[in-house]
Protein backbone atom coordinates (compact mmCIF):
# COMPACT_ATOMS: atom_id res chain seq x y z
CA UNK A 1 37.28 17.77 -8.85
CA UNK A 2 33.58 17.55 -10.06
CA UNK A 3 31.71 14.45 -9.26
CA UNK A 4 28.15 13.41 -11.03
CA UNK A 5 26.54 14.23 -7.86
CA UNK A 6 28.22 18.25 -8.20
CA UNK A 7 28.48 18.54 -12.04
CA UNK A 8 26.16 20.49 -14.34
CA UNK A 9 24.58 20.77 -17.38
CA UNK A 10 23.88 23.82 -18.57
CA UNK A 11 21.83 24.46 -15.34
CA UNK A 12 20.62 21.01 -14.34
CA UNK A 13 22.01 18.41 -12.14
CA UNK A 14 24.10 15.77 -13.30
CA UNK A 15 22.91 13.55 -10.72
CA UNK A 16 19.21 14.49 -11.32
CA UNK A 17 20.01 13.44 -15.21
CA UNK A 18 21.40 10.08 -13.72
CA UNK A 19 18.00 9.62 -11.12
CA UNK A 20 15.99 10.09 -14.17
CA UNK A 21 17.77 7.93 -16.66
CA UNK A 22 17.84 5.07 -14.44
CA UNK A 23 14.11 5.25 -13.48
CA UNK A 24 13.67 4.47 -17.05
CA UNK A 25 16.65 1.96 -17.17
CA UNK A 26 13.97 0.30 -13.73
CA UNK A 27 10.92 0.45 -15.93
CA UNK A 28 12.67 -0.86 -19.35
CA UNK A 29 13.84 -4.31 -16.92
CA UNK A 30 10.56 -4.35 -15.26
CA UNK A 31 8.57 -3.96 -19.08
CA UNK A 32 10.96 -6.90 -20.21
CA UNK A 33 10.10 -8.91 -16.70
CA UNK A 34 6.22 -8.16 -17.23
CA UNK A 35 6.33 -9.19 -21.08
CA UNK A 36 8.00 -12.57 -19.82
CA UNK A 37 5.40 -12.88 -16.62
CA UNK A 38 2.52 -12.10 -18.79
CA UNK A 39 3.41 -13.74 -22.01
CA UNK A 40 4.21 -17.56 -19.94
CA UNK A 41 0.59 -17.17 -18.28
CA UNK A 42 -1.35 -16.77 -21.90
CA UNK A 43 -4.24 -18.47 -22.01
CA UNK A 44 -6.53 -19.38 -25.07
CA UNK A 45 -7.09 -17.08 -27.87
CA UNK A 46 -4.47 -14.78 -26.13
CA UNK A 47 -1.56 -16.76 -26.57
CA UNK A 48 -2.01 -17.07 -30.44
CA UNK A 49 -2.61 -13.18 -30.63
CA UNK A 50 0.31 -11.42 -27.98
CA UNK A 51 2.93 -13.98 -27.63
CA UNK A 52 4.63 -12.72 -30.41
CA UNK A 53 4.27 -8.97 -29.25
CA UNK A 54 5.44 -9.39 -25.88
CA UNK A 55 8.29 -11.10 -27.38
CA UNK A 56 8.67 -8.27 -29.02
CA UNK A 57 8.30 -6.02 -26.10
CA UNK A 58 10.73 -7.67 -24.61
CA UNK A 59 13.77 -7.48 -26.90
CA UNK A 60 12.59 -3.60 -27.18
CA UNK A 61 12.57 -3.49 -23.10
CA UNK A 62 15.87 -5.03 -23.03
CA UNK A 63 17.61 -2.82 -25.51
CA UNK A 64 16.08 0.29 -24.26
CA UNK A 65 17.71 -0.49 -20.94
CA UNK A 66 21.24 -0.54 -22.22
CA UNK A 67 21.22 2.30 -24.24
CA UNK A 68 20.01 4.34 -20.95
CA UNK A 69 22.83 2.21 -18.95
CA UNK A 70 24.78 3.01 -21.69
CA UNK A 71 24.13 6.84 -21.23
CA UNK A 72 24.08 6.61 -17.64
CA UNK A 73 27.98 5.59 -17.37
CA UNK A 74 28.60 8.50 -19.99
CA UNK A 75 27.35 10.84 -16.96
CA UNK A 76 29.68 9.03 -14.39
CA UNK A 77 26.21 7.70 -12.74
CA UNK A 78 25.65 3.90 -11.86
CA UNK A 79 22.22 2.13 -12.87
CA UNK A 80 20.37 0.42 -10.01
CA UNK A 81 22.20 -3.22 -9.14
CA UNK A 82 19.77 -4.53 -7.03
CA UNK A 83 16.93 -6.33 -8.74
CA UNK A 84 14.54 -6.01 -5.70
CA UNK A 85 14.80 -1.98 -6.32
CA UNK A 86 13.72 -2.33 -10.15
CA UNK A 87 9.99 -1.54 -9.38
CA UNK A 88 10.55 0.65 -6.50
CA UNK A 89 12.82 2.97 -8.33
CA UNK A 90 10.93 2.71 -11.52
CA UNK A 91 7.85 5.25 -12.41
CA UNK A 92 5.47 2.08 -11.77
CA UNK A 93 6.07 2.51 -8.30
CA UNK A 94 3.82 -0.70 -7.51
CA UNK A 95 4.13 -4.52 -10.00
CA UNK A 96 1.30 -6.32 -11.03
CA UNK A 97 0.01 -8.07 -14.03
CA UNK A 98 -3.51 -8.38 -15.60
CA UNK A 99 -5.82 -10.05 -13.74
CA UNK A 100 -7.05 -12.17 -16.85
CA UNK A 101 -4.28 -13.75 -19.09
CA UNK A 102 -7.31 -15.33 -21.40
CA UNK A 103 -9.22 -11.83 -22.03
CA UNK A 104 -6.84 -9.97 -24.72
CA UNK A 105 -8.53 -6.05 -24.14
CA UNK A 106 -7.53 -7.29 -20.16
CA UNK A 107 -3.77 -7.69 -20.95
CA UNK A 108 -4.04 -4.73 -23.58
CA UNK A 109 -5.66 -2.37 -21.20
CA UNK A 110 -3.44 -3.08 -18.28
CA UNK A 111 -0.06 -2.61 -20.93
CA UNK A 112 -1.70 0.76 -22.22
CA UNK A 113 -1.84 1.74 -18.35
CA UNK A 114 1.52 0.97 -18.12
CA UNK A 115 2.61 2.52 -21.18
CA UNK A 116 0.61 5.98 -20.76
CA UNK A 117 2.73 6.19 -17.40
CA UNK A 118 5.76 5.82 -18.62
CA UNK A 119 5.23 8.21 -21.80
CA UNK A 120 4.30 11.05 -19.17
CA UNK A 121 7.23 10.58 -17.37
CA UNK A 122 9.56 10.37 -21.00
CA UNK A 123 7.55 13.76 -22.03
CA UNK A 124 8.60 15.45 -18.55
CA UNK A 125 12.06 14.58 -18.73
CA UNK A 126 11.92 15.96 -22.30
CA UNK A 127 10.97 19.49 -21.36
CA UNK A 128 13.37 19.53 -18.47
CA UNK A 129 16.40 18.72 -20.53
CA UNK A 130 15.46 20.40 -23.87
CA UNK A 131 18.44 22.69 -25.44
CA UNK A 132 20.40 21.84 -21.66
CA UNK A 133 21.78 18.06 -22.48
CA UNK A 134 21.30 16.95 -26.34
CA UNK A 135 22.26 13.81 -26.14
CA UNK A 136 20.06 12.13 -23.14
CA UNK A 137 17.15 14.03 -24.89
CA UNK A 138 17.53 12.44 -28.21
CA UNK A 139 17.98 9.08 -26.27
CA UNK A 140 14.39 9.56 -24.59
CA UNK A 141 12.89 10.73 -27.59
CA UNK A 142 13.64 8.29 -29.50
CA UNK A 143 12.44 6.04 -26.42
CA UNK A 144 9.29 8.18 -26.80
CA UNK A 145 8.61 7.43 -29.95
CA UNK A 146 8.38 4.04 -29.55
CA UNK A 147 5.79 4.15 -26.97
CA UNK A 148 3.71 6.45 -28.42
CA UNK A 149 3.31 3.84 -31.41
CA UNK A 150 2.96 1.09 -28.98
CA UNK A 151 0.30 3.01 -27.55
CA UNK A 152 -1.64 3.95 -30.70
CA UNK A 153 -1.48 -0.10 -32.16
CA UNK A 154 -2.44 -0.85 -28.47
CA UNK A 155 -5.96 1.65 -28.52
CA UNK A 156 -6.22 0.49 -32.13
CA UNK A 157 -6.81 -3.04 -31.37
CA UNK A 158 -9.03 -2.21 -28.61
CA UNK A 159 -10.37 0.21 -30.61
């Protein structure tokens, strides 16, 4: 009997499908943790301009991370339980927020950080997976997507 840890997709890993996935399930819960962190510290001018985008963020964080968990059971994989593993097993490897929550292109620049990261990572997995498993690749690039415009309204405004 094939397990997720022995199966295959047309050449690649099951289980190495799963890792993947649920790095990006880690960084969806830590964006939507980081939205909430960053969004009750707004000070001043800040709070009238991003609250309503990291709400935003937020929802979109949250959402992502089902539809990978959602993907991830289709596999036969698990998504990380623990909440003290979110960051670790995340492509953030290391948490921290910006160190002004007054000074908008602060908070912008450290999200774009964030964001470029986890695009690189999306764009990897893309090219490992292309023509080999449809379905997670149409997940992430649609995931994609979504970054990249956060990413272009984010160098916009600092723009």
């Amino acid at each position: 009997m094939e397990t997720a840890a022995t199966a295959l997709i047309k050449g690649i890993g099951i289980e190495e499908i799963v890792e993947a996935l649920d790095s990006f399930y880690c960084y969806n819960l830590v964006a939507f943790h980081y939205s909430r962190a960053v969004e009750n510290r707004l000070e001043g001018q800040a709070s009238f301009l991003l609250g309503d985008e990291l709400e935003e963020v937020a929802g979109q964080s949250l959402q992502a991370a089902k539809k990978l968990a959602d993907r991830i059971g289709e596999l036969g994989g698990v998504v990380t339980a623990d909440p003290t593993l979110l960051v670790r097993n995340s492509p953030l490897g290391e948490y921290s927020i910006p160190d002004s929550t007054r000074d908008v292109g602060v908070i912008l620049g450290h999200a774009l950080g964030r964001i470029c990261t986890i695009i690189g990572e999306y764009g990897a997995f893309l090219e490992q997976v292309r023509g080999r498993d449809e379905i997670s690749h149409r997940l992430v690039l649609d995931l994609l997507k979504e970054q990249v415009r956060r990413e272009s309204e984010i160098e916009a405004a600092l723009a």
